[in-house]
Protein backbone atom coordinates (compact mmCIF):
# COMPACT_ATOMS: atom_id res chain seq x y z
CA UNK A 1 23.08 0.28 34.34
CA UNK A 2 26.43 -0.76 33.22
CA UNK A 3 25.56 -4.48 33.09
CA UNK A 4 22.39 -3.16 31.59
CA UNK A 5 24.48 -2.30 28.02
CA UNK A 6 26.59 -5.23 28.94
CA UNK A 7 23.99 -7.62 27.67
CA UNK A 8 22.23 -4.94 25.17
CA UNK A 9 25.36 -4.72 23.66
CA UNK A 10 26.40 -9.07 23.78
CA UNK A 11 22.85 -9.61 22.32
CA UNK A 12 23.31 -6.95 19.20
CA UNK A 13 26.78 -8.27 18.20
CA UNK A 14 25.31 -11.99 18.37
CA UNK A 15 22.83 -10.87 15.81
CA UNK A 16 24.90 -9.12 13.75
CA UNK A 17 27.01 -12.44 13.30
CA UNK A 18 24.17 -14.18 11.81
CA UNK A 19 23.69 -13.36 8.43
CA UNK A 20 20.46 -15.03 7.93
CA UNK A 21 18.66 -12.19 10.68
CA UNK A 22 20.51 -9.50 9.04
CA UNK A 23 19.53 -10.47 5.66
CA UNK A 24 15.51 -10.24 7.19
CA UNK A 25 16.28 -7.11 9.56
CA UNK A 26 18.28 -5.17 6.95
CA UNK A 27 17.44 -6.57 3.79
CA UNK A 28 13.65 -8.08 3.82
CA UNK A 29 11.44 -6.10 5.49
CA UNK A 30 12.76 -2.69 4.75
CA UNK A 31 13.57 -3.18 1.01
CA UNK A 32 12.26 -6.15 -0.62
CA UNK A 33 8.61 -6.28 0.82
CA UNK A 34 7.64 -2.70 0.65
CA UNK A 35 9.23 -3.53 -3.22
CA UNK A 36 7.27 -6.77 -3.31
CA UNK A 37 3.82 -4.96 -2.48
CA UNK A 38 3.95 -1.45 -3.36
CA UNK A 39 6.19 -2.07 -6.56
CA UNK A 40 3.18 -3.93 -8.48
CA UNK A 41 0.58 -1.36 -7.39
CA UNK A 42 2.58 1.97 -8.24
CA UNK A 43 3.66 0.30 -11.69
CA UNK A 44 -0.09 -0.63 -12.47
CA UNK A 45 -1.30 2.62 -11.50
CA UNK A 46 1.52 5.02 -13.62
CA UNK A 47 0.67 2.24 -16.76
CA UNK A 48 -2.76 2.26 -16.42
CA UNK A 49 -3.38 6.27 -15.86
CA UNK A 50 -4.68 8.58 -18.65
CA UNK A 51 -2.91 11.66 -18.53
CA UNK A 52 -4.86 13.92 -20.36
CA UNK A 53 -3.06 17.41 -20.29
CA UNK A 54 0.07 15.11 -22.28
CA UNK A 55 -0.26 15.28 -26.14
CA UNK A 56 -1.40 11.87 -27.81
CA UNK A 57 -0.37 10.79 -31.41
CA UNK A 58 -3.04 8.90 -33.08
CA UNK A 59 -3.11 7.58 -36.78
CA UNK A 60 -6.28 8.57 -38.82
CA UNK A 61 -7.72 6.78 -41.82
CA UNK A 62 -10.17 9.17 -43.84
CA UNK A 63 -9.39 12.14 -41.20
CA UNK A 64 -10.29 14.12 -44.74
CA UNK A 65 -14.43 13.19 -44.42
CA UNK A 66 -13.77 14.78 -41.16
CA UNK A 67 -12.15 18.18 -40.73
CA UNK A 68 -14.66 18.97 -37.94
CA UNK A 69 -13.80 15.91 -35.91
CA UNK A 70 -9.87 16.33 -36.44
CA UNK A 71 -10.30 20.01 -35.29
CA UNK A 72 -12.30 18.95 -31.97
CA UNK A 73 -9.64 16.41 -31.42
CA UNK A 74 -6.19 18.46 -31.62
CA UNK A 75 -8.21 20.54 -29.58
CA UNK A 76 -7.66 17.94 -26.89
CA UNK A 77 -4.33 17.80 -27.20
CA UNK A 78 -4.46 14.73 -30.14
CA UNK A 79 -2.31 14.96 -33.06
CA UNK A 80 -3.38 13.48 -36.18
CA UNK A 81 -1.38 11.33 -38.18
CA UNK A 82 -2.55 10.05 -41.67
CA UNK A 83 -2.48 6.39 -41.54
CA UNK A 84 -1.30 4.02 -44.24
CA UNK A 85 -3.27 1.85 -46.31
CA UNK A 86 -1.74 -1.50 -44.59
CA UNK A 87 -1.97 -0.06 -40.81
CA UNK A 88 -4.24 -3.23 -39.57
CA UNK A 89 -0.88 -5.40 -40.44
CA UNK A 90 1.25 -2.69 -38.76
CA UNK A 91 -1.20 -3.15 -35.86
CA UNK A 92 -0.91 -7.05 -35.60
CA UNK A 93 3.10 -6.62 -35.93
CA UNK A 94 2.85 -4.16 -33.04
CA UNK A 95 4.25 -1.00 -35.06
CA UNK A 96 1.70 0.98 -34.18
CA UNK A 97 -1.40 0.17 -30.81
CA UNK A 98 -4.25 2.99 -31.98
CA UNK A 99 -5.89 3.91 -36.01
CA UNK A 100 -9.49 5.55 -35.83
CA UNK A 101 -10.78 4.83 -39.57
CA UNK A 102 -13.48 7.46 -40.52
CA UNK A 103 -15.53 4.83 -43.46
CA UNK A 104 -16.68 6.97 -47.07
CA UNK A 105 -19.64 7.15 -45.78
CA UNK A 106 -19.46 9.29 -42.59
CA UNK A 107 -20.02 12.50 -44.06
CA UNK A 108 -23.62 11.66 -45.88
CA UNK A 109 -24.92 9.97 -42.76
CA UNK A 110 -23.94 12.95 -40.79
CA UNK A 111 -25.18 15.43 -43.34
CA UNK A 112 -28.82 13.43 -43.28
CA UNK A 113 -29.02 13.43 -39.26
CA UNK A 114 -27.91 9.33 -38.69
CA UNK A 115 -25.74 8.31 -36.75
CA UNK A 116 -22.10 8.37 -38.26
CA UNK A 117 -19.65 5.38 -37.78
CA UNK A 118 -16.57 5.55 -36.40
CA UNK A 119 -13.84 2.48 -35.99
CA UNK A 120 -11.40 2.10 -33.34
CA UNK A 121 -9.02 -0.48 -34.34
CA UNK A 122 -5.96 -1.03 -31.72
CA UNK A 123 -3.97 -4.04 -30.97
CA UNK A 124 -4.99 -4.87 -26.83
CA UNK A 125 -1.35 -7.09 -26.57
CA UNK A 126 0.42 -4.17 -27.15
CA UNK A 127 1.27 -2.15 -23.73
CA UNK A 128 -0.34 1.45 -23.42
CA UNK A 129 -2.60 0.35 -25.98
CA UNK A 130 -5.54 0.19 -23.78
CA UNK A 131 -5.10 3.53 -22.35
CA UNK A 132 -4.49 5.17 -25.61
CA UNK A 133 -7.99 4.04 -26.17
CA UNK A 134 -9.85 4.83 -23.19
CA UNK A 135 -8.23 8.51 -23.77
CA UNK A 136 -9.31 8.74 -27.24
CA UNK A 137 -12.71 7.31 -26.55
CA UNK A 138 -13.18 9.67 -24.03
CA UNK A 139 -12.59 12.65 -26.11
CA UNK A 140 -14.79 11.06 -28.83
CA UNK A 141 -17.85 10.71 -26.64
CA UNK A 142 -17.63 14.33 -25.56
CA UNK A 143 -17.90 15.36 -29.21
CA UNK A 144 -20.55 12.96 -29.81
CA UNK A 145 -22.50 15.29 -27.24
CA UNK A 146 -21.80 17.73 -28.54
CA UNK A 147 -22.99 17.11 -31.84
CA UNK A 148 -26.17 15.67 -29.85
CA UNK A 149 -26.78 18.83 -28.83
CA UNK A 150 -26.37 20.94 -31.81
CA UNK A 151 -28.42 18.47 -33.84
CA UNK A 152 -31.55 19.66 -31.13
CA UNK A 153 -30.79 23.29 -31.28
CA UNK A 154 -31.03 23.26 -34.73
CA UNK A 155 -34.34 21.80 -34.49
CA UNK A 156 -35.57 24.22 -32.05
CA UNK A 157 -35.75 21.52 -28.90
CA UNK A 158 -34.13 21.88 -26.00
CA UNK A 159 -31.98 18.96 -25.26
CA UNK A 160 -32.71 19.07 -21.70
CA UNK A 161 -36.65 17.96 -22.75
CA UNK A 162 -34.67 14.66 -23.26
CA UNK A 163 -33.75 14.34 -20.27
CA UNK A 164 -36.71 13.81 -17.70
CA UNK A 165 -34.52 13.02 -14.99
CA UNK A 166 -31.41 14.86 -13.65
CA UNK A 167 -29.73 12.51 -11.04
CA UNK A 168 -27.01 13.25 -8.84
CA UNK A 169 -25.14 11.76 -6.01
CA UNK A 170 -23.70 13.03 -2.73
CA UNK A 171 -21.51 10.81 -0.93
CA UNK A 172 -21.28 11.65 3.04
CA UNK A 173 -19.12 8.97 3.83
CA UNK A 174 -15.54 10.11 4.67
CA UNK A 175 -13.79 6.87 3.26
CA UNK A 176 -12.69 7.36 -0.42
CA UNK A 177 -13.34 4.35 -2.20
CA UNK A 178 -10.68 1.81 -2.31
CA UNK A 179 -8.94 2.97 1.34
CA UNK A 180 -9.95 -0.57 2.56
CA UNK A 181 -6.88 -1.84 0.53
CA UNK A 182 -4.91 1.26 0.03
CA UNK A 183 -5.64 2.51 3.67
CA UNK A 184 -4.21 -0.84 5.37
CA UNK A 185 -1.19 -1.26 2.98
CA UNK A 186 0.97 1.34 5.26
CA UNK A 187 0.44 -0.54 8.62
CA UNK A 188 0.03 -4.19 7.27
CA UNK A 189 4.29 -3.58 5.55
CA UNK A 190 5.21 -2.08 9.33
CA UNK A 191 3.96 -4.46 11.37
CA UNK A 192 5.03 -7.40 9.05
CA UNK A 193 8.75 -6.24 8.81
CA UNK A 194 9.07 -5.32 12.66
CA UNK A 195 7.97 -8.53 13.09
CA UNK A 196 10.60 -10.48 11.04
CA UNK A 197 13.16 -7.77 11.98
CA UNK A 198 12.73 -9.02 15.44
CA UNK A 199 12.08 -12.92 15.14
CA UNK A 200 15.53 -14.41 15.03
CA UNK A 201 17.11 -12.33 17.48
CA UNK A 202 14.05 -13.46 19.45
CA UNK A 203 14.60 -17.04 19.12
CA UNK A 204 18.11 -16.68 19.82
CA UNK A 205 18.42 -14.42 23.23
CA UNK A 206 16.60 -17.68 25.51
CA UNK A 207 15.97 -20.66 23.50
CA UNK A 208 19.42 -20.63 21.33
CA UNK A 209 21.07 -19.60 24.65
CA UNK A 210 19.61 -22.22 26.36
CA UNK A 211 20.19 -25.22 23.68
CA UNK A 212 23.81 -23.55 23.52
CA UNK A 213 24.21 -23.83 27.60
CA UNK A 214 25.25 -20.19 27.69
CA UNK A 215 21.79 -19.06 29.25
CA UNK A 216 22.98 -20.78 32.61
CA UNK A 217 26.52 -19.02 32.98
CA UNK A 218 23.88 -15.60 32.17
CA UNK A 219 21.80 -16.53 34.74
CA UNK A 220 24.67 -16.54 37.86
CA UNK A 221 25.98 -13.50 36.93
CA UNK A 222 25.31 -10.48 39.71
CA UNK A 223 22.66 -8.86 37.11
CA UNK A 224 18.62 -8.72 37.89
CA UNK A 225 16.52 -10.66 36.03
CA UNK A 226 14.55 -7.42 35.40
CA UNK A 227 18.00 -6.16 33.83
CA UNK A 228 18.52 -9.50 32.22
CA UNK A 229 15.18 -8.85 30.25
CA UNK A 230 15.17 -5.79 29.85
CA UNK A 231 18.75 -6.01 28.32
CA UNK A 232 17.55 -8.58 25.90
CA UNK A 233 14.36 -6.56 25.01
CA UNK A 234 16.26 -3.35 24.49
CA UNK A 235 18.61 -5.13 21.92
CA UNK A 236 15.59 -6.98 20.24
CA UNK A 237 13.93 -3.56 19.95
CA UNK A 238 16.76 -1.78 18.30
CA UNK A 239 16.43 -4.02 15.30
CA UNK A 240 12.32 -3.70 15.25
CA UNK A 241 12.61 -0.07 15.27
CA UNK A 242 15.19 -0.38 12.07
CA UNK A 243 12.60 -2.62 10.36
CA UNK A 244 10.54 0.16 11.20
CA UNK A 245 12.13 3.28 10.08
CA UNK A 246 13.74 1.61 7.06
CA UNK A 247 10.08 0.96 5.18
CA UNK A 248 8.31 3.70 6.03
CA UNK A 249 11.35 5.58 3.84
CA UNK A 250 11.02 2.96 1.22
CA UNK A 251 7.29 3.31 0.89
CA UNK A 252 7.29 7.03 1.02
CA UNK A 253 10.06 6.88 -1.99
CA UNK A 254 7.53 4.27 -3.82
CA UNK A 255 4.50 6.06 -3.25
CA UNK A 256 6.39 9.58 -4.77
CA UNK A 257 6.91 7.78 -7.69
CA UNK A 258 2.73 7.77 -8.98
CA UNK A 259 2.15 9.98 -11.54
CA UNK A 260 -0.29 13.32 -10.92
CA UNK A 261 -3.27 11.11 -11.14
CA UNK A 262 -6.91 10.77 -9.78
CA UNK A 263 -5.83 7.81 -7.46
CA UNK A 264 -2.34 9.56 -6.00
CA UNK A 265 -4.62 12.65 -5.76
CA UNK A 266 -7.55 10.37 -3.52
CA UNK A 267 -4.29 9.19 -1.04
CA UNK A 268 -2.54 11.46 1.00
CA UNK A 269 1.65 9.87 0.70
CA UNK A 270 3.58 13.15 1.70
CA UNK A 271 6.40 13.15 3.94
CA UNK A 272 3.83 13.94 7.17
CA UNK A 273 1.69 10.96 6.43
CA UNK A 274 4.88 8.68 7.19
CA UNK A 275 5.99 10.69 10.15
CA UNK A 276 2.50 10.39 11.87
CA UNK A 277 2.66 6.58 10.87
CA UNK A 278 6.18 6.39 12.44
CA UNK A 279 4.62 7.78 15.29
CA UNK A 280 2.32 6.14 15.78
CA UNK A 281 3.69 2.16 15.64
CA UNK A 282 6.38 3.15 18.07
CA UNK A 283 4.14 1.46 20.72
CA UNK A 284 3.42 -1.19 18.24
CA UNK A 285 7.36 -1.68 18.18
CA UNK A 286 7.55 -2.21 21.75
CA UNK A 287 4.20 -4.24 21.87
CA UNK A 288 5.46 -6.57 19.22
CA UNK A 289 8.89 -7.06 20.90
CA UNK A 290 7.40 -7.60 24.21
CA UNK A 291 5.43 -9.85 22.65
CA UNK A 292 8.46 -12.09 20.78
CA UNK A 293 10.81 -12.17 23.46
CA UNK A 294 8.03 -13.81 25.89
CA UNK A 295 7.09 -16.62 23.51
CA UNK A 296 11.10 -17.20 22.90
CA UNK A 297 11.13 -17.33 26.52
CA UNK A 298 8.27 -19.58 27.68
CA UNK A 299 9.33 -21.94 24.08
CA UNK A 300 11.79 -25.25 25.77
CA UNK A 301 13.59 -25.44 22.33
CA UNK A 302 14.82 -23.00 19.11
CA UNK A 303 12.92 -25.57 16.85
CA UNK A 304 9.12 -24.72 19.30
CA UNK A 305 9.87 -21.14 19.04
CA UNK A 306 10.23 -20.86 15.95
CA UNK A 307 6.79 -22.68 15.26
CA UNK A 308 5.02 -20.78 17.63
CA UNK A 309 6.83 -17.42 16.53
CA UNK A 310 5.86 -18.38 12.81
CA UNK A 311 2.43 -19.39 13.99
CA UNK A 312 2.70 -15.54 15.85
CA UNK A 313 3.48 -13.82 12.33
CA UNK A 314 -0.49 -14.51 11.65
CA UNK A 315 -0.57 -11.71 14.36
CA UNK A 316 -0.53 -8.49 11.62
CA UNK A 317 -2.81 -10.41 9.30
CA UNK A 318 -5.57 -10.74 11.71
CA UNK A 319 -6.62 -7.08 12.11
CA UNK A 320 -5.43 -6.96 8.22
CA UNK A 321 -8.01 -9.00 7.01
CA UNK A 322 -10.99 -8.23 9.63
CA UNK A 323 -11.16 -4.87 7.98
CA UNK A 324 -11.17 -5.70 4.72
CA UNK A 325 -14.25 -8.80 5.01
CA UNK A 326 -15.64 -7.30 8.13
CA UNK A 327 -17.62 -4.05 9.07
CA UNK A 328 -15.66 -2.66 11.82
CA UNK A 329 -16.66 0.44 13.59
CA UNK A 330 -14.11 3.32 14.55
CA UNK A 331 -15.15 3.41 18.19
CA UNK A 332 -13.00 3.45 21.42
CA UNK A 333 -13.47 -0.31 21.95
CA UNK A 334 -12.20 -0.83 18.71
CA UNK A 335 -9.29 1.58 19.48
CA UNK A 336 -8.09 0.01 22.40
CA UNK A 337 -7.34 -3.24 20.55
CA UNK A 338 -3.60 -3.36 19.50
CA UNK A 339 -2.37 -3.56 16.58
CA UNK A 340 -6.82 -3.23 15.35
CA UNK A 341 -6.62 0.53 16.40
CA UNK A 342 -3.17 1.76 14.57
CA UNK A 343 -4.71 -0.19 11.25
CA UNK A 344 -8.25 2.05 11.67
CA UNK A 345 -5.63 5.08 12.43
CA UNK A 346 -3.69 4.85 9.35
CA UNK A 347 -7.01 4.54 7.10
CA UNK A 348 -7.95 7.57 7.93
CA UNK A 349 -4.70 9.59 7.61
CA UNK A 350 -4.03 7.94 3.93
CA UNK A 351 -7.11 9.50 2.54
CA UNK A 352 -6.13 13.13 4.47
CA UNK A 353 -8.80 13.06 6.96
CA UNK A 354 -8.83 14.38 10.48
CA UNK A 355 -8.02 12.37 13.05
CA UNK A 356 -9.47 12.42 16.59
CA UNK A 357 -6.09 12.47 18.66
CA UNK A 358 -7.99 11.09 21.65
CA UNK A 359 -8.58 7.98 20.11
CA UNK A 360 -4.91 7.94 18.62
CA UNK A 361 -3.46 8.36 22.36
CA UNK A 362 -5.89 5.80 23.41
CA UNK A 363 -4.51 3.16 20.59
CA UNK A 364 -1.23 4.06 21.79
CA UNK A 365 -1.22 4.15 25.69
CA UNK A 366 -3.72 0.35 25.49
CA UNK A 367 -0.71 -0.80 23.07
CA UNK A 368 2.22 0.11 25.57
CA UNK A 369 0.04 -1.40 28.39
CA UNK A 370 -0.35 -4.52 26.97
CA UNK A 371 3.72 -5.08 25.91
CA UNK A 372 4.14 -3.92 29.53
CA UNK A 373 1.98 -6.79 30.69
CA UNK A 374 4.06 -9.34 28.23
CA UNK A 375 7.26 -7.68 29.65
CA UNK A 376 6.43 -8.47 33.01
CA UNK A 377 5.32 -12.27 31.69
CA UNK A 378 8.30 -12.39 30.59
CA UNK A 379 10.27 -11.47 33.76
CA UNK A 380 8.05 -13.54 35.53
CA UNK A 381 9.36 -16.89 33.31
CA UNK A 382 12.71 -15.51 33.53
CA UNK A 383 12.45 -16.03 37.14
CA UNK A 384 11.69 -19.70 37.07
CA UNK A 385 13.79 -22.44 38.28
CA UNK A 386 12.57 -24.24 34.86
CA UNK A 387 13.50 -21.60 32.65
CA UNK A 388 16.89 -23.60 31.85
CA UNK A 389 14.93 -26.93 31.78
């Protein structure tokens, strides 16, 4: 065991003298990527939520011809402002995004039973504008009900007689609509940082030793080659399991910062959700390891591994992309794929559904079995007179 942590420990402090894997192990895929794709999606979200329980300001031309209407909307937590006379060229200069004009008119048409106009005039360049509208035109349709309804009543019909049909919809699929993207986000950032927390440290343990001439001197010491590999996966693995842990706490810190909304209430991001997903890629970490260190060891050069280990970060993309353009069932064939089962795993827990822990133990034991088989590949190569060749 001692020379064991001999070489654990010679590989780690080789890759902590190159900056360039630090920068990806320490740097990349724990802070910048999770930043690079969740950043964008919780800043879209948060600016394009309505929040109606907060109370919106809006400017009001003529809100006099419509005491009613003004009532119904500070009801709803709007507070009208009079507007000035000029406020289109304060809208076009960007002083103020939202003015609902009530024209001279509104009160006879309403008074004779026509329809009354109202005019929403908002500049759409201006941020927030857009959702200051969809708020207020929300809250205007529901008294334009409203006054449908009374309007019938006071005619003595029913306003239901209007309304021949009354559809509804039950939906008893358990996938929430937009988990395909959402769902896959979680796994796609792990398995894309393990595997560039774990690619130069790859390259470097056999074919940088071996362009260096120190792989030889390695090879004639009194160590196993079982130990010898094992040594240099243990060490590779240390830094995939950072590039691991270090996103799933960056994501769960950018996923906390969504705003109560309808789409952070359709996503389950608490603290659990990350501990299950932590979980459940530690196979993955050692599958994905396994699975570097064997192509660094059967490459002849640095300059082939790294082409075939850049060809090899396709690997996360694959599953990635079959479930989003492909109709993949949740079955135990599908399960027992790598990498294919932890993506179908994590869909489910991100919308808060129940998960059959059979088929999680069977994604995880078929992922350890396979890095097992590229572990013993790999000891196999390592074994070869033409390993230094």
């Amino acid at each position: 065991m001692r020379a064991f942590w001999i070489i654990v420990l010679k590989e780690i402090r080789d890759n902590l003298r190159d900056r360039r894997s630090m920068f990806f192990t320490l740097m990349y895929g724990p802070l910048l990527l999770p930043a690079l794709m969740i950043g964008p999606l919780v800043f879209n979200v948060n600016k394009h939520t309505v929040n109606f329980e907060q109370p919106l300001g809006v400017l009001v031309s003529g809100a006099e011809r419509a005491p009613n209407l003004m009532r119904f909307l500070s009801e709803h937590n709007i507070d009208v402002e009079k507007a000035r006379e000029n406020y289109q060229s304060t809208l076009r200069e960007g002083t103020h995004k939202l003015v609902l004009e009530v024209p001279s008119n509104y009160g006879e048409a309403f008074q004779a039973g026509e329809p009354a106009s109202l005019i929403l005039h908002y500049n759409s360049s201006e941020e927030g504008a857009d959702r200051e509208r969809r708020r207020l035109r929300r809250v205007l349709d529901g008294y334009n009900e409203q006054m449908r309804r009374l309007r019938f009543l006071a005619r003595g019909m029913d306003p239901q007689v209007f309304q021949p049909l009354q559809i509804s919809e039950h939906d008893l699929s358990r996938e929430v609509g937009g988990e395909v993207m959402v769902g896959l986000l979680i796994p796609f950032l792990l398995l894309f940082s393990m595997m560039m927390g774990g690619f130069y440290l790859a390259v470097d343990s056999t074919a940088g030793e071996r362009e260096r001439l120190s792989l030889e001197p390695l090879l004639v010491l009194p160590v196993s080659r079982v130990q010898l590999v094992l040594g240099k996966f243990t060490a590779v693995l240390g830094f995939v399991l950072i590039s691991l842990l270090a996103p799933l706490l960056t994501a769960f810190f950018l996923f906390n910062l969504l705003d109560e909304s309808g789409f952070s209430s359709q996503y389950d991001f608490s603290a659990m959700t990350f501990v299950i997903a932590g979980g459940l890629h530690l196979p993955v970490a050692f599958f994905l390891t396994a699975f570097l260190v064997m192509i660094a060891a059967f490459a002849r050069s640095t300059k082939e591994a790294q082409t075939q280990l850049g060809l090899a970060m396709m690997v996360p993309m694959i599953p990635f992309f079959a479930l989003q353009f492909m109709d993949v069932p949740k079955d135990s064939l599908t399960m027992a794929m790598p990498l294919l089962g932890q993506y179908q795993l994590m869909g489910s827990i991100v919308q808060g559904q129940d998960v059959a822990w059979s088929q999680a133990g069977l994604s995880m034991v078929s992922t350890s079995v396979v890095a097992a088989l590229f572990l013993l590949l790999t000891i196999h190569r390592y074994r070869q007179e033409s390993l230094l060749q």
